[in-house]
Protein backbone atom coordinates (compact mmCIF):
# COMPACT_ATOMS: atom_id res chain seq x y z
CA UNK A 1 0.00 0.00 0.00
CA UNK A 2 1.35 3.73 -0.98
CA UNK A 3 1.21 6.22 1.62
CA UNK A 4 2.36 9.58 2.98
CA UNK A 5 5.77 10.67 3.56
CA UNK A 6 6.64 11.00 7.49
CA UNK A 7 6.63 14.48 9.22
CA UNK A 8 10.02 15.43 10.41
CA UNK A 9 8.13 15.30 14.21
CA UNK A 10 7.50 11.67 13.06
CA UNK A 11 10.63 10.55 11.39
CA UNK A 12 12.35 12.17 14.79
CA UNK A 13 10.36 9.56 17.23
CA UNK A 14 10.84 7.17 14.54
CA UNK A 15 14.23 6.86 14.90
CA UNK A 16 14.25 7.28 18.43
CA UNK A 17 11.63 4.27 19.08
CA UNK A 18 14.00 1.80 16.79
CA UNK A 19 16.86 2.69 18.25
CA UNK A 20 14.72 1.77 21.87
CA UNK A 21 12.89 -1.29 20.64
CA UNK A 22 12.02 -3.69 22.56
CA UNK A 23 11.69 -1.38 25.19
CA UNK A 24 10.20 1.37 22.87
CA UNK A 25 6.94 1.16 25.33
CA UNK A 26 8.75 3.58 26.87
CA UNK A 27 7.25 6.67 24.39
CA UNK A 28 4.04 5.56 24.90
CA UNK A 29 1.86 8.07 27.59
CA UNK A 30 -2.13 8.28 27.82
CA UNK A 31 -4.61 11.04 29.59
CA UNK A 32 -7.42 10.40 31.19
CA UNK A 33 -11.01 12.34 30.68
CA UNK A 34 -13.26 13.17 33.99
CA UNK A 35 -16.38 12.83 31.73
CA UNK A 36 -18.32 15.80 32.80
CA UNK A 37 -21.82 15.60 34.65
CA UNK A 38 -24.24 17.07 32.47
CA UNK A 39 -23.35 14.37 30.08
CA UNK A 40 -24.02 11.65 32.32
CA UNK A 41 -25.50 8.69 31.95
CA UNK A 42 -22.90 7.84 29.52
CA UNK A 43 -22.97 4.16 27.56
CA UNK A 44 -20.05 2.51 26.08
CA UNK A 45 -21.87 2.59 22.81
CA UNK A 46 -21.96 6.51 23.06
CA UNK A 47 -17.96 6.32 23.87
CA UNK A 48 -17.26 4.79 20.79
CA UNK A 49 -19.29 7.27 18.72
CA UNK A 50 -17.55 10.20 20.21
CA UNK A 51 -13.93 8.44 19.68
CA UNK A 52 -14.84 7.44 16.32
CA UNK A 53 -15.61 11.04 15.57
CA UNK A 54 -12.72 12.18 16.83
CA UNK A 55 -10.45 9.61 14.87
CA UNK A 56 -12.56 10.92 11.65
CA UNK A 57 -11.11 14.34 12.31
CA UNK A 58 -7.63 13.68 13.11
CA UNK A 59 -6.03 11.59 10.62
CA UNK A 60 -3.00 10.92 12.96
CA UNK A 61 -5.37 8.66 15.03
CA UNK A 62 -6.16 6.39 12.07
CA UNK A 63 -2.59 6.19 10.66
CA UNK A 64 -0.15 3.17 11.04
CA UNK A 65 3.36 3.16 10.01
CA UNK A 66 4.27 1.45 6.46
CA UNK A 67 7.68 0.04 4.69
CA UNK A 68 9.39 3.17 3.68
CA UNK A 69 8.61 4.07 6.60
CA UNK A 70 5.52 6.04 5.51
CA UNK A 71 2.24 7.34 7.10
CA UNK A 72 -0.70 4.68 5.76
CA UNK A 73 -4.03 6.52 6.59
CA UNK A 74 -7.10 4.27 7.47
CA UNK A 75 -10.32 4.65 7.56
CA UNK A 76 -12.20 6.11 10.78
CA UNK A 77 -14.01 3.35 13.04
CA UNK A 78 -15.23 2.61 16.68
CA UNK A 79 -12.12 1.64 18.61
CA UNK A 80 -12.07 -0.99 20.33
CA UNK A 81 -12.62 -0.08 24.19
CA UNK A 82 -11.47 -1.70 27.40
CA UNK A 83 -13.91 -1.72 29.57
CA UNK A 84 -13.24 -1.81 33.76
CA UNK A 85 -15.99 -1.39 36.69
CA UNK A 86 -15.10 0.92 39.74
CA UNK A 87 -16.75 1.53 42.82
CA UNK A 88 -18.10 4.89 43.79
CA UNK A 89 -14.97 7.13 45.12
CA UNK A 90 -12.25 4.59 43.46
CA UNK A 91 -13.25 5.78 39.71
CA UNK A 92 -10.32 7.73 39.74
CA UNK A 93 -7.80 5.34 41.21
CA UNK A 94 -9.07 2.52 38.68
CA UNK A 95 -8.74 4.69 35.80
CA UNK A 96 -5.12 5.67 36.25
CA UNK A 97 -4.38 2.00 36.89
CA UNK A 98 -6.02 1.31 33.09
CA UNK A 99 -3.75 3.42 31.64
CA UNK A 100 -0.71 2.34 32.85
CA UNK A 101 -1.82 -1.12 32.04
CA UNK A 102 -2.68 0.18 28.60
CA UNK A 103 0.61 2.07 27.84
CA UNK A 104 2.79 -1.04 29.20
CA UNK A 105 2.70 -2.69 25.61
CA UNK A 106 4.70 -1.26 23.24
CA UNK A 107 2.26 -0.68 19.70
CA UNK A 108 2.36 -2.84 16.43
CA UNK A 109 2.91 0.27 14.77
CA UNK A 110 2.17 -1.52 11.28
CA UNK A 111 -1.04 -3.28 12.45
CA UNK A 112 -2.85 -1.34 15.60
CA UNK A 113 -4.37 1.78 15.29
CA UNK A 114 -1.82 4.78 17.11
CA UNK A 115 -4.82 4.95 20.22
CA UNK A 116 -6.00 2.93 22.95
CA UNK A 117 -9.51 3.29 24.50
CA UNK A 118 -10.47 2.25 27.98
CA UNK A 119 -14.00 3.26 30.17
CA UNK A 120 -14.31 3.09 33.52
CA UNK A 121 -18.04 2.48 34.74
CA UNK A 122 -19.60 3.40 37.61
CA UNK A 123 -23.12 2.84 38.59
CA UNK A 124 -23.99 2.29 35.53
CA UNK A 125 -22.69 4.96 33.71
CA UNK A 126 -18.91 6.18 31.67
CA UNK A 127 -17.17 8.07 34.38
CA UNK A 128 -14.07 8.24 32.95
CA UNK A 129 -12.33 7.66 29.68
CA UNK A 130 -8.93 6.61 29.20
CA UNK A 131 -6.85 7.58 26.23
CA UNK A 132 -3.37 5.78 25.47
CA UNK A 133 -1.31 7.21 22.76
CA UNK A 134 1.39 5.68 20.38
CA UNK A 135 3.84 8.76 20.04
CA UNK A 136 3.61 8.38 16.38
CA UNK A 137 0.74 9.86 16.44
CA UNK A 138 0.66 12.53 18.99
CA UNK A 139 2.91 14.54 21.22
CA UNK A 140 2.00 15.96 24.63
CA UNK A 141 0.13 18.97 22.82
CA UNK A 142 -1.36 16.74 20.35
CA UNK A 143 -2.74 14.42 23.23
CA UNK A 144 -4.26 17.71 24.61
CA UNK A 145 -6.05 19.18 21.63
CA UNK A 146 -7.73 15.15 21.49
CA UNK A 147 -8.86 15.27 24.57
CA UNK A 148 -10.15 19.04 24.33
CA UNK A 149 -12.20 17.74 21.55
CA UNK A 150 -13.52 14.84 22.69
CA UNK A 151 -14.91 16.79 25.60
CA UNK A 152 -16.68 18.55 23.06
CA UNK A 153 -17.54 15.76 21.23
CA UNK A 154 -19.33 14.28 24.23
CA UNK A 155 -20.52 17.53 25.21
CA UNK A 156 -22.43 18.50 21.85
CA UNK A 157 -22.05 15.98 19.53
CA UNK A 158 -19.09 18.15 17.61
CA UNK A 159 -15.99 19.50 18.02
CA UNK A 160 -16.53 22.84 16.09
CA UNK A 161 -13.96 25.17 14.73
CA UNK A 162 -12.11 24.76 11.05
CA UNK A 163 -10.80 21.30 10.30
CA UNK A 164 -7.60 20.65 11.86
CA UNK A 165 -4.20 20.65 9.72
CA UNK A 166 -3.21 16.84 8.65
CA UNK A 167 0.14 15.07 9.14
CA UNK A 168 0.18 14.56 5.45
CA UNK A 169 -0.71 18.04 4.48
CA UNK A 170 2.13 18.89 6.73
CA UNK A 171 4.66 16.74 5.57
CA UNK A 172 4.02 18.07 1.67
CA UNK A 173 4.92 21.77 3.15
CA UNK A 174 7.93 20.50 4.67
CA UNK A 175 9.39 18.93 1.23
CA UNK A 176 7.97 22.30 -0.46
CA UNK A 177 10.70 25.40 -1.26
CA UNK A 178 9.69 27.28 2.03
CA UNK A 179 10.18 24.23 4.35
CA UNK A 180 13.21 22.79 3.06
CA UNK A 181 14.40 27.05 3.12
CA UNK A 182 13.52 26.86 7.40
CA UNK A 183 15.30 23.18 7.53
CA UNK A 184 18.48 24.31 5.63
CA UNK A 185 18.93 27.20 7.67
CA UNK A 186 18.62 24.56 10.91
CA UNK A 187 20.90 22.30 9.51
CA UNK A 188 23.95 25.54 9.46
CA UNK A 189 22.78 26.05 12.95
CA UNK A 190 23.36 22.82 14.04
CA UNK A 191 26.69 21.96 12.08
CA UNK A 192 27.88 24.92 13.74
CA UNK A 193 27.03 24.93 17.27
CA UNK A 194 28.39 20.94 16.85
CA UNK A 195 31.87 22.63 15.91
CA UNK A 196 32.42 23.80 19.62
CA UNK A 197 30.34 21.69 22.03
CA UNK A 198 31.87 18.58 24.15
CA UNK A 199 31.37 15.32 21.39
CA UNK A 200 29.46 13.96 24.44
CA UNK A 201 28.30 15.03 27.79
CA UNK A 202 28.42 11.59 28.78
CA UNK A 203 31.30 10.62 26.97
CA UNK A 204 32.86 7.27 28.58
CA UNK A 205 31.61 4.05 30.21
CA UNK A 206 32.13 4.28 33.88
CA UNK A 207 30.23 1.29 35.45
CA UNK A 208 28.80 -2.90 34.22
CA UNK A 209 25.61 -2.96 36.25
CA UNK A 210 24.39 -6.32 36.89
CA UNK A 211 20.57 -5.40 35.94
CA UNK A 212 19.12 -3.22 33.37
CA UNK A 213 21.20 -0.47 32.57
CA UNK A 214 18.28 2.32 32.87
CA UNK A 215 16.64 3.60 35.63
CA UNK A 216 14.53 6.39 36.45
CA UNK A 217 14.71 8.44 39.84
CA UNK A 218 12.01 10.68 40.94
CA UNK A 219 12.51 13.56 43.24
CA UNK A 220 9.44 15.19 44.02
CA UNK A 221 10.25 18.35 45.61
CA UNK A 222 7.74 21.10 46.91
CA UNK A 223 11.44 23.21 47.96
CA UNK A 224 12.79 22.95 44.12
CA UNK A 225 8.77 24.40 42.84
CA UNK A 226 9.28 27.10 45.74
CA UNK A 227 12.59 28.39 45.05
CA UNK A 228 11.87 28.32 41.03
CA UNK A 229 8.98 30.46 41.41
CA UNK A 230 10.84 33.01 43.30
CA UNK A 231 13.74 32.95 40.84
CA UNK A 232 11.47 33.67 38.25
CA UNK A 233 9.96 36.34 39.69
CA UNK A 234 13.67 37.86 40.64
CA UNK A 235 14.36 37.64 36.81
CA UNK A 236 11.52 38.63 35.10
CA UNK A 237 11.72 34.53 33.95
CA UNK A 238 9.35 31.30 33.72
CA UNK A 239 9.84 28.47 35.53
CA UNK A 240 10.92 26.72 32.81
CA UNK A 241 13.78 28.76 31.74
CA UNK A 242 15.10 28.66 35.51
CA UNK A 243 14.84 24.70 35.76
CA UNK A 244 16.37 24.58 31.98
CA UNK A 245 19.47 26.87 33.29
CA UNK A 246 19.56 25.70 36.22
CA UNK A 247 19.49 21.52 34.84
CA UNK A 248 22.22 22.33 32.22
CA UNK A 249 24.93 23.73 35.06
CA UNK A 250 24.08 20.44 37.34
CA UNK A 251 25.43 18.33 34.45
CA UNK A 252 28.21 20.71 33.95
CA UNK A 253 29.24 20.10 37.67
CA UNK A 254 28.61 16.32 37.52
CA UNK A 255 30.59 16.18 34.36
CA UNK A 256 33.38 18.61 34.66
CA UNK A 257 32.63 20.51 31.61
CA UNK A 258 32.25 24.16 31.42
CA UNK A 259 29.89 24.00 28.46
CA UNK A 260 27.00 21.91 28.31
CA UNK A 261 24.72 20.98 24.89
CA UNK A 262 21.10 20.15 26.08
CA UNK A 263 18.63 18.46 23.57
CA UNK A 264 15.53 20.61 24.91
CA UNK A 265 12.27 19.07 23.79
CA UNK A 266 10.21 21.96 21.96
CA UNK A 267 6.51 21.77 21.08
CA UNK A 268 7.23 23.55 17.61
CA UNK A 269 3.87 25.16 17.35
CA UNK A 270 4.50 28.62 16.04
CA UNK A 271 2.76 28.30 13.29
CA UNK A 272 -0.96 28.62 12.67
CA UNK A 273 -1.78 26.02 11.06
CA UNK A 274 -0.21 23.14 13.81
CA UNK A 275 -1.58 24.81 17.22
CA UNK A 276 -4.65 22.57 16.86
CA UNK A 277 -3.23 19.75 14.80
CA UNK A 278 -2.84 16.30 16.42
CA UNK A 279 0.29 14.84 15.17
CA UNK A 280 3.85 14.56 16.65
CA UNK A 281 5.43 18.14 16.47
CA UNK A 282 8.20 18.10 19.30
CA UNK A 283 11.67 17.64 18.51
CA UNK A 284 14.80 18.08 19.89
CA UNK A 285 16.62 22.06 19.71
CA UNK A 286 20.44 22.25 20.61
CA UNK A 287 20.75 24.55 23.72
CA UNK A 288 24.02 25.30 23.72
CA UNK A 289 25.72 27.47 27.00
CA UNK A 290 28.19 28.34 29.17
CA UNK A 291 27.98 27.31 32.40
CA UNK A 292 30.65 28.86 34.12
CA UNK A 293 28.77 31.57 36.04
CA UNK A 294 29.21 31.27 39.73
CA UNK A 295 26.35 33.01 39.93
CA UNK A 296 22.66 32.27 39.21
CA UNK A 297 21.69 35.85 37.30
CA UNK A 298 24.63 35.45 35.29
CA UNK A 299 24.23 31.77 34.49
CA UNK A 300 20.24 32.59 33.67
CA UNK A 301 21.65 35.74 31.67
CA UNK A 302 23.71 33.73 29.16
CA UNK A 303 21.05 31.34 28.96
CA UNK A 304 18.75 33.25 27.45
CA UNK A 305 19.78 33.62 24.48
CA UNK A 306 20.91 30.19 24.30
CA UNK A 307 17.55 29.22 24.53
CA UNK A 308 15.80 30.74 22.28
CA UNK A 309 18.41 30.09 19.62
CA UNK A 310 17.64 26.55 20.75
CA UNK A 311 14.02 26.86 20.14
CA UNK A 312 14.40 28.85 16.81
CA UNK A 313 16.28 25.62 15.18
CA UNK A 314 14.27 22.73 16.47
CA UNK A 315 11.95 22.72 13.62
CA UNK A 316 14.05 20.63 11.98
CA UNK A 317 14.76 18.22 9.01
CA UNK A 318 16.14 14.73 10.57
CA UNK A 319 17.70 14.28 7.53
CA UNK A 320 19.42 17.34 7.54
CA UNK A 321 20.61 17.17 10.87
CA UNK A 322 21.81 13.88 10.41
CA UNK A 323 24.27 15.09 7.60
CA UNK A 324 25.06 17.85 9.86
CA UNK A 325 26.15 15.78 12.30
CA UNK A 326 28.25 13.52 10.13
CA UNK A 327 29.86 16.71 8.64
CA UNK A 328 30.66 17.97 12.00
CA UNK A 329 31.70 14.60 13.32
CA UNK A 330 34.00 14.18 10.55
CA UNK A 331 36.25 17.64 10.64
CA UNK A 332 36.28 16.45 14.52
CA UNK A 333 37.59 13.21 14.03
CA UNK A 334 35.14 11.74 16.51
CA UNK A 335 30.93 11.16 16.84
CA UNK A 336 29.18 14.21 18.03
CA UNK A 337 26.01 13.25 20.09
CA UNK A 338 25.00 15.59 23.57
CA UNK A 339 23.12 12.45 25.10
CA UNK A 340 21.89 14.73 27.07
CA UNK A 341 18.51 15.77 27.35
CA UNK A 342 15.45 17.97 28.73
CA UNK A 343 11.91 17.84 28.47
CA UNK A 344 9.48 20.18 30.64
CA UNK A 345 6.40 18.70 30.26
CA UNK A 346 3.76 20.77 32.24
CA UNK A 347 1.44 22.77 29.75
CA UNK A 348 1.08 25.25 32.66
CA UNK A 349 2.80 27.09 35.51
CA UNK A 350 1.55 27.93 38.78
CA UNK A 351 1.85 31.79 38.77
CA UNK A 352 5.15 32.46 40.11
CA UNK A 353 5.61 33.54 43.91
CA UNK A 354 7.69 35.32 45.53
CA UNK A 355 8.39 32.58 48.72
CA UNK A 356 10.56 33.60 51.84
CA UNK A 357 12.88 31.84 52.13
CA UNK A 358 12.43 30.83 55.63
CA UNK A 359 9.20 28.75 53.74
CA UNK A 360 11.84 27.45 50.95
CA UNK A 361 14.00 26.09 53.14
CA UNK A 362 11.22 24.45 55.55
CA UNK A 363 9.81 22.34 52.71
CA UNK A 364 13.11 20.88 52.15
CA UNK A 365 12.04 18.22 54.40
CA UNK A 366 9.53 16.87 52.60
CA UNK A 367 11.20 16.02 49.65
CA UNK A 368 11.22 12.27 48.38
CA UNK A 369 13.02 10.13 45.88
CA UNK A 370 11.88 7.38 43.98
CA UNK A 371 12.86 5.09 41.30
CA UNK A 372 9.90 4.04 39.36
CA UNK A 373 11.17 2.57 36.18
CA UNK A 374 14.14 0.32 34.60
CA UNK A 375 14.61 -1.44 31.57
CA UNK A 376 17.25 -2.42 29.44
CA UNK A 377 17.37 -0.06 26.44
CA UNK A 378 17.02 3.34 25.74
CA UNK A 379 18.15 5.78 22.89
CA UNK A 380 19.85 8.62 24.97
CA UNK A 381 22.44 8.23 28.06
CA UNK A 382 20.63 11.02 30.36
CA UNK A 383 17.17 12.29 30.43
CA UNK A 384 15.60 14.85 32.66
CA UNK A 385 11.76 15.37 33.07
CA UNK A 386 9.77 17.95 34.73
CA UNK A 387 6.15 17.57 35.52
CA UNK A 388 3.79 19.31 38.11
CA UNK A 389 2.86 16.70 41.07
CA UNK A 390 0.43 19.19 42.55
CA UNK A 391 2.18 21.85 44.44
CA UNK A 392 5.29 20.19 44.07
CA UNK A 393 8.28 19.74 40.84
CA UNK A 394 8.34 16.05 39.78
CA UNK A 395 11.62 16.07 38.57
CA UNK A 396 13.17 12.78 37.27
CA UNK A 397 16.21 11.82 35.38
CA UNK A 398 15.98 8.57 33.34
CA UNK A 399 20.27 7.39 32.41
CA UNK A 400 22.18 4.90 31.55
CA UNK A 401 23.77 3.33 34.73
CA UNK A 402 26.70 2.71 32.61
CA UNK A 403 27.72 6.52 32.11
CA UNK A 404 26.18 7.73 34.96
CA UNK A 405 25.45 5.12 37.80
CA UNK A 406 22.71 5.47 39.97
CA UNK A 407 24.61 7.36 42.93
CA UNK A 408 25.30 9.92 40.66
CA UNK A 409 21.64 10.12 39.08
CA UNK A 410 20.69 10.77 43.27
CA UNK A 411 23.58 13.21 43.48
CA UNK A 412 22.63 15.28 40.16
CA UNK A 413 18.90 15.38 41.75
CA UNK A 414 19.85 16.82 45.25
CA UNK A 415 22.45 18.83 43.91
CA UNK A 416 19.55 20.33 41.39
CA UNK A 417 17.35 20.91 44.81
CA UNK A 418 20.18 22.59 46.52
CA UNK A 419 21.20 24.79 43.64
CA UNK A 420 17.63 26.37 43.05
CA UNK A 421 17.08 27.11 46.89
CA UNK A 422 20.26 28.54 47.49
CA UNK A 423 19.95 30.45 44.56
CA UNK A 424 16.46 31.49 45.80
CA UNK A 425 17.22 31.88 49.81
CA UNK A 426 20.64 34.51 48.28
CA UNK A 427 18.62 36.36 46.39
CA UNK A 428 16.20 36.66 49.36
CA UNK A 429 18.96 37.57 51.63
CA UNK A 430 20.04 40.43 49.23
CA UNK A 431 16.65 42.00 49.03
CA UNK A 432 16.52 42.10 52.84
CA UNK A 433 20.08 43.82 53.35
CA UNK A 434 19.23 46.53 50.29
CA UNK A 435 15.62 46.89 51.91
């Protein structure tokens, strides 16, 4: 069967789920839909309707992966649904257990449809609805304009608005004379920046551990949200750009090297046409900066600019980058590749704070760290997440045990902790002694 060429968002998570398979279950993530009251009683029956409606309107939902690889689109049709009973006050808990059980299987990205359905019933009636997506088809912004509109769906009966931009439509403006313009101009970007940064933040095996080589530790730290809100405030910053700065001189300290290369994960939805479209848009940027600074307003100063130079060339052509690399690899005499990277991925901020820091440093206590996950491939060496646990930062790192054993994955995570409320309980200190 013909189809589609792949996105450059898809051909990126392409490559990185074959370079993770088996363990490429890893990409998967799902979101789970509170169905709202005044819709209630829901069936199943009415479920599927809505779903199928929403799979008519985003081809990404209907598309498996062909030889090539290329984008095959299908036909819309009812999903199948998995269907688990709750009792009243445990609809919640039982949902969140489907989904993990439904994002545990890695996708037969040739065969199965790119999303899994599940229902949770309650007295009778759909209280929630459980949405697992291959990443194929959707990134985190993707998943969210879904479920948006199969709220509405289920609300009215339609989603409403213009129809949505297609992966396939997409992928014909990238291969036009204006897209292949914007991925040139990435590709000189990237060759150059490659030039000057560190052929590896985690260049050299260090440890053989006995069991998988990846983990995952969790610190979940109300102190770390605290003292990034008030650094943001202090600098006229988001939260994001702190924890960005502020992640990229931890692994210059752990490392030794005075400047870092981060692979930030951007959304790369500037344009019009792809705010509302549900297909995989993120890919990696190259944030590129000096981490010297002994202090934080200085290190947050030069990382500005780094950033959004970052952001600017992660609308990229894999392709491209790919020669890029080689190019750049080659007049170094050695393989160029950060391993090294960041994704913040909250879709919103708690409005920033200005905390004492006699609070800051009192929530220190309640800090914990976890280690939720390990398995036995993955395609980078060192990961960091950030996610919003409530009023606290989740913020995990997911390495290779190999390059960076697990002491050191604990010791990046404190040392992150430490850096942001210092930073924060200074600057407090300073305002008090000028007031």
């Amino acid at each position: 069967m013909t189809g589609e060429p792949l996105t450059w968002g898809q051909r990126a998570i392409w490559a990185a789920i074959e370079r993770t398979a088996p363990d490429d279950r890893y990409f998967n993530f799902g979101r789970v839909l509170a169905v709202p009251r005044s819709v209630q009683p829901l069936s199943v029956a009415d479920v599927r309707r809505a779903v199928g409606l929403l799979t008519d309107r985003h081809e990404a939902l209907r598309t498996t992966i062909g030889p090539g690889p290329a984008q095959i689109i299908g036909e819309a049709a009812e999903p199948v649904v998995g269907i688990v009973h709750a009792a009243r006050g445990e609809e919640a808990a039982v949902a969140a257990e489907l989904r993990a059980r439904m994002e545990s299987a890695a996708f037969d990205y040739r065969e199965e449809r790119p999303l899994r359905t599940g229902v949770v019933i309650c007295d009778g009636t759909v209280s929630h609805v459980v949405l697992v997506f291959c990443h194929m088809a959707a990134d985190g912004l993707g998943a969210e304009v879904a479920l948006r509109d199969l709220r509405l769906l289920l609300l009215r009966g339609e989603a409403g608005g213009p129809p949505p931009s297609q992966p396939a439509a997409l992928a014909r403006w990238q291969n036009s004379a204006e897209g292949l313009r914007l991925a040139r101009a990435a590709d000189e970007y990237w060759e150059r920046e490659f030039s000057r940064i560190p052929v590896s933040m985690f260049p050299t095996q260090v440890a053989d551990p006995s069991g998988p080589p990846i983990w995952r530790a969790l610190l979940t730290s109300r102190a770390a949200a605290m003292a990034a809100q008030r650094l943001a405030v202090l600098h006229g910053a988001t939260t994001g750009a702190v924890l960005l700065a502020a992640s990229a001189a931890m692994v210059g300290r752990i490392t030794g090297q005075g400047l870092c290369a981060m692979l930030p994960i951007v959304g790369n939805r500037f344009r019009a046409d792809t705010r509302n479209a549900v297909t995989t848009l993120s890919q990696e940027g190259l944030f590129v900066c000096d981490v010297t600074a002994e202090r934080f307003e200085d290190l947050l100063r030069v990382a500005r600019p780094a950033a959004l130079r970052a952001y600017r060339h992660a609308y990229h052509d894999p392709a491209g980058r790919a020669a890029a690399t080689a190019r750049a690899s080659d007049a170094r005499g050695a393989e160029i590749q950060p391993y090294c990277c960041f994704n913040d991925m909250r879709f919103a901020e708690h409005p920033p704070r200005a905390w004492e820091a006699a609070e800051i440093d009192a929530a220190l206590g309640s800090s914990t760290l976890t280690w939720p996950i390990s398995q036995e491939r993955l395609n980078c060496r060192f990961c960091v997440h950030i996610t919003g646990e409530g009023a606290n930062l989740g913020i995990s790192v997911t390495a290779d045990t190999r390059y960076l054993p697990k002491a050191g994955m604990e010791s990046w995570l404190r040392g992150l902790e430490d850096l942001l409320v210092e930073a924060a309980v200074r600057a407090a200190a300073r305002e008090v002694h000028a007031g």
